[in-house]
Protein backbone atom coordinates (compact mmCIF):
# COMPACT_ATOMS: atom_id res chain seq x y z
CA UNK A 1 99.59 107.59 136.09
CA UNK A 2 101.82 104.39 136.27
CA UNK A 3 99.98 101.15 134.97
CA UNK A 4 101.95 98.13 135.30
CA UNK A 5 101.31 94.79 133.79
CA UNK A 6 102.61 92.11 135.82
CA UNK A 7 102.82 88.18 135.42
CA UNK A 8 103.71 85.42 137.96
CA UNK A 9 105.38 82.46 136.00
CA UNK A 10 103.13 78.96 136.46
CA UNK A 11 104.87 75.69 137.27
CA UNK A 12 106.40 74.04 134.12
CA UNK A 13 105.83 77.01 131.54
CA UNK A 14 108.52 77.69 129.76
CA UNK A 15 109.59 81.47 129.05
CA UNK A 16 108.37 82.09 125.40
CA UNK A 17 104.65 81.28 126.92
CA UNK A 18 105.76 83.53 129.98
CA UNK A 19 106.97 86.41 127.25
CA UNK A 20 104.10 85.88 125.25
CA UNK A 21 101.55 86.60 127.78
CA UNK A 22 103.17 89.46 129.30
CA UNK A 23 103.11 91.24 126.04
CA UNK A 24 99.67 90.41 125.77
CA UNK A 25 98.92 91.55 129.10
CA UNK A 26 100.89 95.03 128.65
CA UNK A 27 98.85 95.35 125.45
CA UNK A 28 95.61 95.11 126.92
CA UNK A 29 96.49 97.23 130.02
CA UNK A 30 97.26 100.29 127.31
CA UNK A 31 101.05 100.74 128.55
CA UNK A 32 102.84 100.35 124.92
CA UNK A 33 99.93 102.98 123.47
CA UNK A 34 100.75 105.56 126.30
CA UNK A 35 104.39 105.51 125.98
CA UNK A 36 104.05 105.81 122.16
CA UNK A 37 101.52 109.02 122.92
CA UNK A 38 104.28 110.30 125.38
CA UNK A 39 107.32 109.21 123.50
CA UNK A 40 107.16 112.93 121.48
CA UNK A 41 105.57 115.91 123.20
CA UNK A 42 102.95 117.70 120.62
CA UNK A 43 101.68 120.90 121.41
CA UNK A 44 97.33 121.61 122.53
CA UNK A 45 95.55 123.10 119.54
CA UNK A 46 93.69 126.07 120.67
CA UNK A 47 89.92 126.37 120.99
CA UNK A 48 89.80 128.44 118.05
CA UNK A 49 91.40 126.68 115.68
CA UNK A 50 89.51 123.62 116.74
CA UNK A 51 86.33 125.59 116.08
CA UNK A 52 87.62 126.79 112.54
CA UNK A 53 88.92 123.11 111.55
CA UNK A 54 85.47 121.85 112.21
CA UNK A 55 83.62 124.19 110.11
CA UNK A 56 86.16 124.10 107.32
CA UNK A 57 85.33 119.84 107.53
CA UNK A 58 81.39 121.01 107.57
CA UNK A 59 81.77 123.17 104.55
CA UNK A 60 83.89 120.76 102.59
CA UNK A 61 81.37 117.58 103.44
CA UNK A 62 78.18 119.99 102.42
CA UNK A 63 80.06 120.60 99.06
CA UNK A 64 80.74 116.73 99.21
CA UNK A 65 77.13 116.20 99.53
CA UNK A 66 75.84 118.55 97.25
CA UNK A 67 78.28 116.85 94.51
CA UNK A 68 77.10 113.49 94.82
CA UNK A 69 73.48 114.62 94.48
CA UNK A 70 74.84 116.28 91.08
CA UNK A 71 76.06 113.34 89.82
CA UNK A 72 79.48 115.33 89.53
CA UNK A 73 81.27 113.42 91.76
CA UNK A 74 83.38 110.04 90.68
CA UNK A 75 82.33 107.19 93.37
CA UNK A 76 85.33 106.16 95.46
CA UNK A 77 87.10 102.88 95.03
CA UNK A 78 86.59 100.81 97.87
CA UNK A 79 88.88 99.58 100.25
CA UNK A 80 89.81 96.13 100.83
């Protein structure tokens, strides 16, 4: 599926303005993020290991949990 992002130059605008809005046009339209996803060709995941990643993530936020009630887990630093 072919997207393009397409600009018609106004009267008196000079080409940086013309550049700049075309980029932010192509942005917004999601071209640059779809050729990035197609740029390297990666493989489906099958259902099963789906399935088994998302109960090894249950497990590990249950132990997470069950930590932090404890009182045996440090509290994160936070991000700025």
């Amino acid at each position: 599926m072919a997207i393009n992002a397409e600009v018609v130059r106004h009267q008196n605008e000079n080409p940086m303005s013309l550049l700049r809005r075309f980029k932010k046009r192509a942005q917004s339209s999601g071209v640059i993020t779809r050729a990035r996803q197609l740029r390297f060709y990666t493989r489906r995941k099958s259902r099963n290991f789906m399935k088994q990643a998302a109960i090894e993530a249950a497990k590990r936020r249950e132990r997470i949990q069950e930590l932090a009630k404890l009182g045996l887990l440090k509290p994160k630093k936070k991000r700025r």
